[in-house]
Protein backbone atom coordinates (compact mmCIF):
# COMPACT_ATOMS: atom_id res chain seq x y z
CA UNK A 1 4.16 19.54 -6.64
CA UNK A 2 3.63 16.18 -8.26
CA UNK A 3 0.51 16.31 -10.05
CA UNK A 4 -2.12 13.08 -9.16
CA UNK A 5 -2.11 10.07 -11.59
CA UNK A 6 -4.12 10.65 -15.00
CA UNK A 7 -7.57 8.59 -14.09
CA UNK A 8 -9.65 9.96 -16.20
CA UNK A 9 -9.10 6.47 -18.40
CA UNK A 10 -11.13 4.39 -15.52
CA UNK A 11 -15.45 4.29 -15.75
CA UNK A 12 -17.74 4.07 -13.32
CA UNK A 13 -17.90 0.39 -14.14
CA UNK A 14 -14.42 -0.08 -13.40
CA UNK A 15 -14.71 1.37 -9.70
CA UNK A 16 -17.61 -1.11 -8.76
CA UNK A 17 -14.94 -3.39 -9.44
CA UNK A 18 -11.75 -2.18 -7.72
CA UNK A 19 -11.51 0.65 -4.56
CA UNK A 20 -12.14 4.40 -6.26
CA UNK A 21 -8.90 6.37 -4.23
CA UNK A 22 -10.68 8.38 -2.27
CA UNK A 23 -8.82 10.37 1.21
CA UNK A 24 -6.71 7.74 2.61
CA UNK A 25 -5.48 7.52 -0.92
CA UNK A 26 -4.65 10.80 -1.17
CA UNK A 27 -2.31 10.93 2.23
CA UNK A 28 -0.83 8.28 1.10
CA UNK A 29 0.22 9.98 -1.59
CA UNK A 30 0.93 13.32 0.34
CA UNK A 31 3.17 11.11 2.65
CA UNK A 32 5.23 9.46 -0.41
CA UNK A 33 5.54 13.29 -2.21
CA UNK A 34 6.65 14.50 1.65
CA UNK A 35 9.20 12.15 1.57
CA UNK A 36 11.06 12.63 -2.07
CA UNK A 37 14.35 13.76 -1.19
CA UNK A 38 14.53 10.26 0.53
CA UNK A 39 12.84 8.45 -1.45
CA UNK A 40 15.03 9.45 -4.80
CA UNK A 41 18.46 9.32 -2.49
CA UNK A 42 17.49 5.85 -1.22
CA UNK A 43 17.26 4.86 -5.02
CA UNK A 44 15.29 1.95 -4.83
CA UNK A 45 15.52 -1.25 -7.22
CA UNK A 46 11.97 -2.47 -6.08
CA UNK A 47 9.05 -1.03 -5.19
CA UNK A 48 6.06 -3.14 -4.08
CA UNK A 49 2.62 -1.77 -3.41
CA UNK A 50 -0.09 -4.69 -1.35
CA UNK A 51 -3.33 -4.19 -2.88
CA UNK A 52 -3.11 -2.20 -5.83
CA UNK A 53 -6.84 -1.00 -6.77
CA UNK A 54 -6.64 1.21 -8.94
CA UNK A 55 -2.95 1.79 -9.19
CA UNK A 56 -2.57 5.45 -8.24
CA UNK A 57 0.07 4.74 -5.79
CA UNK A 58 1.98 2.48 -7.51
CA UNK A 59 2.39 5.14 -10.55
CA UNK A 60 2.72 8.25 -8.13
CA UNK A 61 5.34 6.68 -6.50
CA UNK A 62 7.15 6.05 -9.55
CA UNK A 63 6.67 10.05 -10.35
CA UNK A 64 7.91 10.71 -7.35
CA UNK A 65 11.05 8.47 -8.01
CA UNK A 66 11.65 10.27 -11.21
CA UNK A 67 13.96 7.55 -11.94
CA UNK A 68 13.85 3.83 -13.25
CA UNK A 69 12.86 1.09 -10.74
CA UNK A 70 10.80 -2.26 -10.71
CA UNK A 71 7.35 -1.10 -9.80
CA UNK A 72 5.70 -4.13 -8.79
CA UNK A 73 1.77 -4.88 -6.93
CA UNK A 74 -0.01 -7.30 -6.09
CA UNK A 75 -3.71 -7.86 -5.59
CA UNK A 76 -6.72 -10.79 -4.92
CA UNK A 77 -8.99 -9.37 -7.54
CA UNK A 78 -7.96 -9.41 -10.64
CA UNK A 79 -9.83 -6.75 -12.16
CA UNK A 80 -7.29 -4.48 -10.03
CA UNK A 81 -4.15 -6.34 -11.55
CA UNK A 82 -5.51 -5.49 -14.81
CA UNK A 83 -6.74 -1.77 -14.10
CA UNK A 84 -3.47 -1.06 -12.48
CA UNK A 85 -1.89 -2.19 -15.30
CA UNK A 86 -4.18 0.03 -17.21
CA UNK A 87 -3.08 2.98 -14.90
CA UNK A 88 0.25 2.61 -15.54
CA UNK A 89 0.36 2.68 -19.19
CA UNK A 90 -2.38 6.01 -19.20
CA UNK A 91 0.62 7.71 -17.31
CA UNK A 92 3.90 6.57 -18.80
CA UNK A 93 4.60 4.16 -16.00
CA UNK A 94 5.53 0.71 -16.15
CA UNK A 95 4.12 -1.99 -13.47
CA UNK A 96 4.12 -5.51 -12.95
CA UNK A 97 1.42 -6.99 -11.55
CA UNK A 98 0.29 -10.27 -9.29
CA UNK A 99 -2.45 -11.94 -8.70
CA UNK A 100 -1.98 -13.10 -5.11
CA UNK A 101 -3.22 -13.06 -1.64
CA UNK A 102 -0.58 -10.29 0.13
CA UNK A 103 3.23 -11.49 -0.63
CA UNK A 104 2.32 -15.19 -1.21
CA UNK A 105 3.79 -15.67 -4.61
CA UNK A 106 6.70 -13.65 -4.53
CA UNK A 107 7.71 -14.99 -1.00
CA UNK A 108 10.69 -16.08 -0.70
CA UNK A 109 11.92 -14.99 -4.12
CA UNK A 110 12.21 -11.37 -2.88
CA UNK A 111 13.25 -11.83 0.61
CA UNK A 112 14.72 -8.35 1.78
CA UNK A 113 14.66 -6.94 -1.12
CA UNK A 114 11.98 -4.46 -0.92
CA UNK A 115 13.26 -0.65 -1.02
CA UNK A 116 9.83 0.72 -0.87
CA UNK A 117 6.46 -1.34 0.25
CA UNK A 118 3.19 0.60 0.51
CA UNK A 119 -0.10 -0.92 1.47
CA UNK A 120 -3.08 0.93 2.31
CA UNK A 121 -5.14 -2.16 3.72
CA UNK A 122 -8.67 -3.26 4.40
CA UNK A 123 -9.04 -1.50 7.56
CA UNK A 124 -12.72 -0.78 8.01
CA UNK A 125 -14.06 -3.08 11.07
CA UNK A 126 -16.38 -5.33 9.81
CA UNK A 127 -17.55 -9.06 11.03
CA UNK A 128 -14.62 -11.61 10.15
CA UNK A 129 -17.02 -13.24 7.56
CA UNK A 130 -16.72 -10.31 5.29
CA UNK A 131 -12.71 -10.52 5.17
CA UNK A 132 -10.96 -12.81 2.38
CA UNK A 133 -13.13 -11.76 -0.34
CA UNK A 134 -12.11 -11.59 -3.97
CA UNK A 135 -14.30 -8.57 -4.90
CA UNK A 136 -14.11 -5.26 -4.43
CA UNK A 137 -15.34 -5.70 -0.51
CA UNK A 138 -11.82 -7.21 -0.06
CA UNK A 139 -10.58 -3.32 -0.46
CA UNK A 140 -12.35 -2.12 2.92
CA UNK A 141 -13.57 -5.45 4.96
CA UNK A 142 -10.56 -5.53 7.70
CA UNK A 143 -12.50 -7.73 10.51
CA UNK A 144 -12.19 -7.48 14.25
CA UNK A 145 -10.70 -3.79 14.76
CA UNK A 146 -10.09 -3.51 11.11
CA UNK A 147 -6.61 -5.31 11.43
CA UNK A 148 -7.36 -9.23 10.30
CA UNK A 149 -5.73 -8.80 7.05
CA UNK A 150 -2.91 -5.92 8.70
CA UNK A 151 -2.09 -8.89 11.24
CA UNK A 152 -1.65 -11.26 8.21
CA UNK A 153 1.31 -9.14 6.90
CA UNK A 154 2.92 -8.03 9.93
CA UNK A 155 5.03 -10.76 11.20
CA UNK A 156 6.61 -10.79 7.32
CA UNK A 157 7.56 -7.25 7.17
CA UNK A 158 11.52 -7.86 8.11
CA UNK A 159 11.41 -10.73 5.60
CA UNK A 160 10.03 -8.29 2.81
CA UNK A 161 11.86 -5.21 3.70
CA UNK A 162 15.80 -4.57 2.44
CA UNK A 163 18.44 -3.36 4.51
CA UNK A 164 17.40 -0.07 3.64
CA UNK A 165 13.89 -0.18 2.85
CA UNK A 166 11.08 1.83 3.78
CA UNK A 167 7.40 0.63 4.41
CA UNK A 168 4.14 3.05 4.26
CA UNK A 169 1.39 1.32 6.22
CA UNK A 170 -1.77 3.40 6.06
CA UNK A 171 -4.08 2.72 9.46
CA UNK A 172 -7.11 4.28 11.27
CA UNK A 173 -7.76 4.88 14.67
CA UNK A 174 -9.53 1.69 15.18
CA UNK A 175 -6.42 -0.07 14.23
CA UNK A 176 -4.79 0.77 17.00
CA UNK A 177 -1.35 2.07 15.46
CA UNK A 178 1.02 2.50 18.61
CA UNK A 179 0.02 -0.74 19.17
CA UNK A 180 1.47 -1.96 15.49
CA UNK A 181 4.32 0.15 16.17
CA UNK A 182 4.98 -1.39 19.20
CA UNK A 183 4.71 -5.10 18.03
CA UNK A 184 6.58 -4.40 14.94
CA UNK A 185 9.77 -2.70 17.50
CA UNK A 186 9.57 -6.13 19.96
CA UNK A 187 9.01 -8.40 17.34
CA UNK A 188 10.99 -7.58 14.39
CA UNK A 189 13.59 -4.79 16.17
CA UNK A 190 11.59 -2.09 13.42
CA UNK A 191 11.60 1.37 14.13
CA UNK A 192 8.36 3.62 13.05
CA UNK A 193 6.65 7.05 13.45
CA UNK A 194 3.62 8.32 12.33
CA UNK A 195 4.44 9.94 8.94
CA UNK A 196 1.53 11.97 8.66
CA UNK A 197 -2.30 12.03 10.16
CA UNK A 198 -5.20 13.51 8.72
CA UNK A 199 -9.53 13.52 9.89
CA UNK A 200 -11.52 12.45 6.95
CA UNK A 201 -15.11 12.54 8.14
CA UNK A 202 -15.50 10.02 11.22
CA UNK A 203 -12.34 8.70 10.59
CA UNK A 204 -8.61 9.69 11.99
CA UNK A 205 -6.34 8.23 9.26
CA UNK A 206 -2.47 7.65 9.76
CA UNK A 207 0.56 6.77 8.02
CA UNK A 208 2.97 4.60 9.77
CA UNK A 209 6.24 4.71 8.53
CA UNK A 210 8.12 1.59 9.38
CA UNK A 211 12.58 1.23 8.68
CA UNK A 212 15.04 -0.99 10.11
């Protein structure tokens, strides 16, 4: 069992600034640590996590790699960039961070070269006004059905991913997954399943595991 990233160095001042991981967090980690054996055979060169926060993902994944490979993230708010940063270094784990909206500045520099992608979006449905922000709303506001921002970064997933890479999309009901799935397949020619899927409260939470 791979223990949970060392937190204890963030305040309660630095979660009104960046997403506190909470239980979608947490099965996205349970769906990385599920996946090990794969994840360490695949032996990945890059990593790149969408939306850092607080940068537990980022460094569990590399715990989970147990073996050296470019952790990179990116993230709007730049209190994240720098708290990830932050998370890293409290566990041993080096990361590289961007300020950017999604993949824009590292597109097309690393076209296809992505071994391992994980985003864990703004899904919440909200109105569209509250999507795009650079605060800490930008973590959860996800539009009509949750998936403005989601729709953003579909269409560039077979641009991002390498021939062998693996992509962890975390999604809620509202999202409509099967309906990703099924875009991503005609679209791109991406196969997927539903990693793992969990109830947290109201909500049904799912991890979509995309591949060529």
């Amino acid at each position: 069992m791979i223990p949970t990233p060392d937190l204890s160095h963030l305040t309660s001042e630095d979660y009104e600034k960046v997403y506190e991981p909470a239980e979608d967090t947490f099965l996205l980690l349970d769906a990385l640590e599920q996946d090990q054996q794969q994840l360490q055979s695949l032996q990945p060169s890059i990593c790149l996590e969408i939306g850092s926060g607080s940068g537990c993902v980022t460094t569990f994944l590399a715990k989970v790699l147990h073996q050296p490979a470019l952790c990179l993230t990116t993230d709007l708010n730049h209190h994240a960039c720098q708290i990830t940063k932050r998370t890293g270094m409290q566990n041993g784990v080096a990361i590289d961070t961007v300020r950017t909206n999604l993949v824009d500045a590292i597109m097309p520099r690393l076209k296809q070269k992505i071994d391992v992608l994980c985003f864990n979006p703004p899904y919440v449905v909200t109105p569209t006004e509250e999507v795009g922000s650079v605060g800490i709303e930008a973590s959860w506001a996800g539009g009509v059905d949750g998936r403005e921002v989601i729709d953003q970064l579909l269409p560039l997933i077979s641009d991002l991913l390498s021939p062998k890479g693996i992509f962890y999309l975390l999604l809620i009901h509202e999202n409509r997954p099967l309906e990703v799935m099924k875009m991503l397949k005609e679209q791109q020619g991406l196969s997927s399943h539903i990693a793992l899927e969990r109830r947290a409260g109201r909500e049904r939470q799912y991890i979509v595991k995309i591949y060529r």
